[in-house]
Protein backbone atom coordinates (compact mmCIF):
# COMPACT_ATOMS: atom_id res chain seq x y z
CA UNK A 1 -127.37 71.41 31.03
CA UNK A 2 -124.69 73.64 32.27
CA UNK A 3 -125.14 72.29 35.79
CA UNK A 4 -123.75 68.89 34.14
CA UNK A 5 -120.18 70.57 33.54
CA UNK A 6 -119.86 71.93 36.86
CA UNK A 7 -118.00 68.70 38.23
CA UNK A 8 -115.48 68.78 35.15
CA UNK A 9 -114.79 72.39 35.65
CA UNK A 10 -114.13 71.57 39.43
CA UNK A 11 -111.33 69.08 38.15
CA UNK A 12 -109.58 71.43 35.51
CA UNK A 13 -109.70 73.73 38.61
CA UNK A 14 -107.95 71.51 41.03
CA UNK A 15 -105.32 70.28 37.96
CA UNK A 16 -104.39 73.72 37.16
CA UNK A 17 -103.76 74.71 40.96
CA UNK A 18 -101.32 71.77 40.91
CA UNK A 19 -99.76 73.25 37.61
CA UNK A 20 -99.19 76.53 39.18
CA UNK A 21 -97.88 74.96 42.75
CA UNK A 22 -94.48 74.80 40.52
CA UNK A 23 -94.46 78.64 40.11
CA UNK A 24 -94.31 80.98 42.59
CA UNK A 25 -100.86 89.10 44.07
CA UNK A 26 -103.39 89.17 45.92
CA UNK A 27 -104.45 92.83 44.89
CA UNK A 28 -107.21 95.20 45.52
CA UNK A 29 -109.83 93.94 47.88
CA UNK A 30 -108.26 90.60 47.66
CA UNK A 31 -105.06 91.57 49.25
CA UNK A 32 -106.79 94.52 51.62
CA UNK A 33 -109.00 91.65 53.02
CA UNK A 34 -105.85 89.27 53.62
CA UNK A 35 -104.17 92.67 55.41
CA UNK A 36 -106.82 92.61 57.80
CA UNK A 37 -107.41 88.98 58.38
CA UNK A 38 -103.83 88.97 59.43
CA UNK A 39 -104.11 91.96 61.54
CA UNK A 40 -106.96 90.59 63.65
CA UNK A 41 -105.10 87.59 64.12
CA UNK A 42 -102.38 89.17 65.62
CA UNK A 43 -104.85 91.03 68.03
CA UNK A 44 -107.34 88.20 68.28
CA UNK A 45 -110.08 90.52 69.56
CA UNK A 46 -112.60 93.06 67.50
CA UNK A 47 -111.41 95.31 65.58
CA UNK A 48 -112.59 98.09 63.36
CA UNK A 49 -110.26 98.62 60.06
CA UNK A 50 -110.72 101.15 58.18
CA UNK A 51 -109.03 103.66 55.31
CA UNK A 52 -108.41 104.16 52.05
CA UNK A 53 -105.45 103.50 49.20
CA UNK A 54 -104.64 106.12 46.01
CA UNK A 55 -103.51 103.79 43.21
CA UNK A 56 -102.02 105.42 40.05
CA UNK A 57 -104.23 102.14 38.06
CA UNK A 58 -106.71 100.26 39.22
CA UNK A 59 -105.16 96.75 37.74
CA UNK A 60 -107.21 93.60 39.84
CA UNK A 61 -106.26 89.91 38.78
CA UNK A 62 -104.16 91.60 36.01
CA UNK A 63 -107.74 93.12 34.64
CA UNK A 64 -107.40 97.34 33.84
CA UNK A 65 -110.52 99.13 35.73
CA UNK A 66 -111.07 102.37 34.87
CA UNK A 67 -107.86 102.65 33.11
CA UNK A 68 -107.49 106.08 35.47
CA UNK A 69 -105.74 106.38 38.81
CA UNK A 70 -108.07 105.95 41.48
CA UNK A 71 -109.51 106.25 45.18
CA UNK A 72 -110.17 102.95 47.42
CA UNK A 73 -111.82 102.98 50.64
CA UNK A 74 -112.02 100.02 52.73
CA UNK A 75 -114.22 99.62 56.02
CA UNK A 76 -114.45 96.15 57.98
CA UNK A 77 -115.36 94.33 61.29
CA UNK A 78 -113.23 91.49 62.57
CA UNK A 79 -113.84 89.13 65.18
CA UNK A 80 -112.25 85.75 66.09
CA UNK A 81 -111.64 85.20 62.43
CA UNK A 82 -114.43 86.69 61.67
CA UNK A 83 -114.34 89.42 58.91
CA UNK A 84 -117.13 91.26 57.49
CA UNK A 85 -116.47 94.78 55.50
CA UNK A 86 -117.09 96.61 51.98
CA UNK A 87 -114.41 97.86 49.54
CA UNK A 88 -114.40 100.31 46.66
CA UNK A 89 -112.78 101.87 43.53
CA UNK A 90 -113.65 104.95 42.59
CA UNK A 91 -111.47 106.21 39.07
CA UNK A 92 -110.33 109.44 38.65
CA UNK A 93 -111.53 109.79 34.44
CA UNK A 94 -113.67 108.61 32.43
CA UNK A 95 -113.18 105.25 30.66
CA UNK A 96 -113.56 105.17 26.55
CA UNK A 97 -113.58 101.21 25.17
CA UNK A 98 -112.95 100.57 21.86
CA UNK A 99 -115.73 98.37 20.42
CA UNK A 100 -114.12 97.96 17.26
CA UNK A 101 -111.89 99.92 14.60
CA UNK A 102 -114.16 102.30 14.34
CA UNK A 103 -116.27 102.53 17.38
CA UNK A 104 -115.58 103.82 20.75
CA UNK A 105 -117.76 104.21 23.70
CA UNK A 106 -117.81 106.20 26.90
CA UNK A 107 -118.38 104.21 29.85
CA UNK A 108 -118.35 107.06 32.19
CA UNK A 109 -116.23 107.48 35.60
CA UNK A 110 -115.52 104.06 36.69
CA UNK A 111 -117.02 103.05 40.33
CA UNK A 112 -117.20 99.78 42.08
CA UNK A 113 -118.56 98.98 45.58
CA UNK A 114 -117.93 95.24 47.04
CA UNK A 115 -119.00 93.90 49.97
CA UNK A 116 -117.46 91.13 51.47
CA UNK A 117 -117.54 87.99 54.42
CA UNK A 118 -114.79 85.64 55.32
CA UNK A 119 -113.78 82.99 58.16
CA UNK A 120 -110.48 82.47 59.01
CA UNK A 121 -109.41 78.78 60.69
CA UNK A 122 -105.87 77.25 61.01
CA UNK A 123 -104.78 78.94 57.65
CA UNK A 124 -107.54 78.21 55.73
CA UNK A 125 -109.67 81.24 55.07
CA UNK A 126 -113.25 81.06 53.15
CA UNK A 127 -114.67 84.08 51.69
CA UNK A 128 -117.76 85.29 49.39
CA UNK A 129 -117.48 88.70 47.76
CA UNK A 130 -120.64 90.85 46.33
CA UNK A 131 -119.18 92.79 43.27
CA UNK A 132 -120.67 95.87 41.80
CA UNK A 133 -120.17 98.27 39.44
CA UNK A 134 -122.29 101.19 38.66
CA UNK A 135 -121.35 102.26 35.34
CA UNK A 136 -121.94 100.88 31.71
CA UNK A 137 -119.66 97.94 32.49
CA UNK A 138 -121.55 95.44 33.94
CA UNK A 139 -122.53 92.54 31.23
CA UNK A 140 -126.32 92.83 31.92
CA UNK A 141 -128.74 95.58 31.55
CA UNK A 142 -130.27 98.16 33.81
CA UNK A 143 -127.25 97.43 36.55
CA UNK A 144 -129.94 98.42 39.81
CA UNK A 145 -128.01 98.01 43.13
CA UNK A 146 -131.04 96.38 44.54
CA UNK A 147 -131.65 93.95 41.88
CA UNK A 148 -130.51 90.51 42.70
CA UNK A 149 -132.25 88.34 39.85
CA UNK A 150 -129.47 86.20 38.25
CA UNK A 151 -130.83 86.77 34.79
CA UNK A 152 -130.91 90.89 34.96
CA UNK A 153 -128.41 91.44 38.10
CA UNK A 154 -125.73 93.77 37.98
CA UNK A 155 -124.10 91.91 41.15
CA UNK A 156 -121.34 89.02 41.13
CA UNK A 157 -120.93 86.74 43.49
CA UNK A 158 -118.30 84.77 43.92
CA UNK A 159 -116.86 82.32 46.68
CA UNK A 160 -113.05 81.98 47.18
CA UNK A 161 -110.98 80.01 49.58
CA UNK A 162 -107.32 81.20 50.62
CA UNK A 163 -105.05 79.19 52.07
CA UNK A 164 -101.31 81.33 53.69
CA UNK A 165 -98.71 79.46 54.99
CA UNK A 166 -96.83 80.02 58.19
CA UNK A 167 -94.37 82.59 58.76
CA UNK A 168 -91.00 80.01 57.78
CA UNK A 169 -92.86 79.15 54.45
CA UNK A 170 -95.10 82.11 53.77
CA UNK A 171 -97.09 80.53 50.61
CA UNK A 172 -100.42 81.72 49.51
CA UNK A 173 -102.66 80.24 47.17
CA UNK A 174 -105.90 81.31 46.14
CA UNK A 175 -109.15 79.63 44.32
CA UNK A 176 -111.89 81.25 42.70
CA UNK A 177 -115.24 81.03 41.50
CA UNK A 178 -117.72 83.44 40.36
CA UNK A 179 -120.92 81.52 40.88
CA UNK A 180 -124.41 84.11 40.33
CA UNK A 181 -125.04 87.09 39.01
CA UNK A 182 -123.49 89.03 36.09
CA UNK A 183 -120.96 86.88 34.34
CA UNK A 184 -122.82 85.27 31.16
CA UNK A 185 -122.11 83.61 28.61
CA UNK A 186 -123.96 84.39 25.04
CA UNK A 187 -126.91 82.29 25.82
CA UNK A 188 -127.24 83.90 29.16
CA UNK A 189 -126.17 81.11 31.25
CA UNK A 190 -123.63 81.23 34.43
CA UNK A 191 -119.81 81.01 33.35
CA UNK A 192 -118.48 79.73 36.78
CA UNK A 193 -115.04 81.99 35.92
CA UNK A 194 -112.38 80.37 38.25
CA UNK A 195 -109.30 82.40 38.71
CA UNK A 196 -106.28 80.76 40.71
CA UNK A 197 -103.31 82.71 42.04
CA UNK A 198 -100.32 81.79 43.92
CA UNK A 199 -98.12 84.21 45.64
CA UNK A 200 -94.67 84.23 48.44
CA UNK A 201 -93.82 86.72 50.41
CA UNK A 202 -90.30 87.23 51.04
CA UNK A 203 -88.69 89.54 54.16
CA UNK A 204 -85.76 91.66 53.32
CA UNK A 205 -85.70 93.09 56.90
CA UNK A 206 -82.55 94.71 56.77
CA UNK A 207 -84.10 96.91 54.17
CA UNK A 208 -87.76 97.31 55.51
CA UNK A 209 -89.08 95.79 52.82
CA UNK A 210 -91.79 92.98 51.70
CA UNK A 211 -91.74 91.57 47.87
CA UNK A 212 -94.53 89.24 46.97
CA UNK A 213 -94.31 87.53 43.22
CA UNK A 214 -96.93 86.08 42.44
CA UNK A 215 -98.55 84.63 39.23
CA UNK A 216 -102.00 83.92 38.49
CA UNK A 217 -104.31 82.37 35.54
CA UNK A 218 -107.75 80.63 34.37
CA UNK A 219 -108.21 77.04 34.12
CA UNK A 220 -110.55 77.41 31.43
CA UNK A 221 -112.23 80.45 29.27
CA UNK A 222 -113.36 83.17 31.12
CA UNK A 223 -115.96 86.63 29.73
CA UNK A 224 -114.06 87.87 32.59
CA UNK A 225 -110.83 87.13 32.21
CA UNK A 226 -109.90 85.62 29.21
CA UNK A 227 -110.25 83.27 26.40
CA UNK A 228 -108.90 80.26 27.15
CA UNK A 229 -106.93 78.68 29.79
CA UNK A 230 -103.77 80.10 30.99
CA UNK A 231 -101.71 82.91 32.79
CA UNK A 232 -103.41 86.33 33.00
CA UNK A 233 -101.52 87.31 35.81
CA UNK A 234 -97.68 87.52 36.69
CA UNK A 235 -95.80 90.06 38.42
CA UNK A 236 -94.39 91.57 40.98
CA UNK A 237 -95.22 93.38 44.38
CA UNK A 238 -92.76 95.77 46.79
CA UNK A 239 -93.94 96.97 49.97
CA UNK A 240 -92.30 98.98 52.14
CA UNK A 241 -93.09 101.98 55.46
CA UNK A 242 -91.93 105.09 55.30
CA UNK A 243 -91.54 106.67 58.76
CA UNK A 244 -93.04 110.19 58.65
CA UNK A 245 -92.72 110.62 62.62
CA UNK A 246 -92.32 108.71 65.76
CA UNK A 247 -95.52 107.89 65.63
CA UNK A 248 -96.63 107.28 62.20
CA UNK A 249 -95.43 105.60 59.23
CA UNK A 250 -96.75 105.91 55.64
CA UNK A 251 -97.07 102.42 53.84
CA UNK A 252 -96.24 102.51 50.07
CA UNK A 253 -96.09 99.60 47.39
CA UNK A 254 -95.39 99.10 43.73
CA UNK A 255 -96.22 96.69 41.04
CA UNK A 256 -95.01 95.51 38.26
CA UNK A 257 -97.72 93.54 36.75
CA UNK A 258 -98.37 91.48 33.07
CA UNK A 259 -101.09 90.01 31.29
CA UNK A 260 -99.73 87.30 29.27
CA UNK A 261 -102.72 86.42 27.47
CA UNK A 262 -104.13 89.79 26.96
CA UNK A 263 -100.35 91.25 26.23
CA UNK A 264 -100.52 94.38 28.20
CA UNK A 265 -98.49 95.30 31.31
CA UNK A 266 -98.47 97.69 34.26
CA UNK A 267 -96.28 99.16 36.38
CA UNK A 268 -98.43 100.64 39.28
CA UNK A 269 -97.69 102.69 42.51
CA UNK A 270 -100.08 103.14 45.59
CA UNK A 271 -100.33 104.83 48.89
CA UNK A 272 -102.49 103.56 51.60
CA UNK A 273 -103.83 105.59 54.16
C-alpha cells in the first residue's frame, strides 16, 4: 500500500524544490563530503582525506544531536569523482529527553558512525549514506551494527543527489530521501523522509572569508524531521582560515542556525582539524 504513494511523494518533492529555488547548509557529513568532492576535483587524482572537526553542538539539517559539544572524524578515498569514506559524531555528555511533563530519560553519550559513497559528474553529484547511531536513539529495537533487516535495523539509508553550480553562480541544492532501515512510521512501515536544502556561497576575499545562507525544509511530514511540510532549516554559515604559520592555517566556521517549525535556534562554532 505504501509503495502506491511513493510517486505522489516524488511530486510534492520536486514542487517544493521549485518553492525553495526562490530562497536562497550543507552541515555535518553533508557539507564534509561536498569539502572533499571539491578538493579532489581540483586535484583530479586519488586522494586520501582525512581529520576531524570539534563542534560546540552537533546541529545536522537543523536537528540537535547529542545536545553536547562534540568530536567528528572524517576518513575518505577519492578518485575521478569517485568518493567513498565514513564520518562520525561522537558527544561530549550525556543526552536526557523529555518524554513528557513528567518523564525524562537518559539516552546515554551520543555516538553516530556513517558511512558513505558518492559520484561526482558535470555538477551533478549522487550519493547514498549508511546512518548509525549506537545509543537509545534509534526508532527500532536492539540497534546491532550488523543487523540490516528493515523491520529491526538500526541503520538508515538514504540516497541524495547534489547539484553545485559553477564558480560565477555558486548555487547548491540538495534532495533527499531516506529510503530503508530505521525511519517508521507507527505501523512500522518506511516514511521515505525527504529533506531539501538550498544554499550560496558568497566570496568576501578581501576579508578571507566564505558565508553560505542557506535554508532548508520537508515537503511532507517527517518522524525525522518534523510534522508537516515546511522549513526546518534556515541560517547562516561563516567560514574563514586563520594562518597559524607559513605553512599552516587553522580553518574555523560559525553558524547561526533556526528551526522554524520546531522553534529552537543555534548559534554554533567549530574547528576543523
Amino acid at each position: 500500500m505504501y509503495l502506491n504513494a511513493i510517486p505522489r511523494e516524488l511530486a510534492c518533492t520536486f514542487l517544493f524544490l521549485a518553492c525553495l529555488c526562490s530562497g536562497m547548509s550543507l552541515q555535518a557529513q553533508d557539507e564534509k563530503v561536498q569539502e572533499e568532492i571539491e578538493a579532489e576535483n581540483m586535484e583530479n587524482t586519488a586522494t586520501i582525506n582525512f581529520g576531524a572537526d570539534l563542534v560546540s553542538r552537533y546541529i545536522w539539517r537543523g536537528i540537535d544531536f547529542g545536545n553536547s559539544p562534540a568530536v567528528q572524524p572524517n576518513l575518505s578515498v577519492s578518485w575521478k569523482g569517485l568518493n567513498i569514506g565514513a564520518w562520525g559524531s561522537y558527544a561530549f555528555m550525556q543526552q536526557n529527553i523529555r518524554l513528557n511533563d513528567t518523564t525524562v530519560v537518559d539516552a546515554g553519550t551520543y555516538a553516530e558512525t556513517d558511512l558513505f559513497i558518492s559520484y561526482t559528474f558535470h555538477g551533478f553529484t549522487l550519493m547514498v549514506f549508511d546512518y548509525f547511531t549506537v545509543n537509545g536513539l534509534s526508532p527500532n529495537e536492539g540497534n546491532r551494527y550488523f543487523d540490516y533487516k528493515n523491520a529491526t535495523t538500526g541503520h538508515t539509508f538514504e540516497g541524495s543527489v547534489l547539484f553545485e553550480g559553477p564558480e560565477k553562480f555558486p548555487l547548491q541544492a540538495m534532495a533527499c530521501t531516506m529510503f530503508y532501515g530505521a525511519d517508521k512510521s507507527d505501523d512500522s512501515t518506511n516514511n521515505y523522509s525527504t529533506y531539501l536544502e538550498l544554499a550560496y556561497k558568497i566570496h568576501l576575499k578581501k576579508i578571507g572569508v566564505e558565508l553560505k545562507p542557506f535554508i532548508g525544509g520537508i515537503p511532507f511530514s517527517s518522524s525525522w524531521y518534523g510534522p508537516c511540510a515546511g522549513v526546518t532549516n534556515l541560517g547562516l554559515m561563516a567560514k574563514k582560515e586563520i594562518p597559524l604559520s607559513a605553512q599552516y592555517s587553522l580553518p574555523v566556521q560559525v553558524s547561526l542556525v533556526t528551526n522554524p517549525q520546531a522553534q529552537s535556534v543555534f548559534f554554533i562554532f567549530g574547528i576543523s582539524f
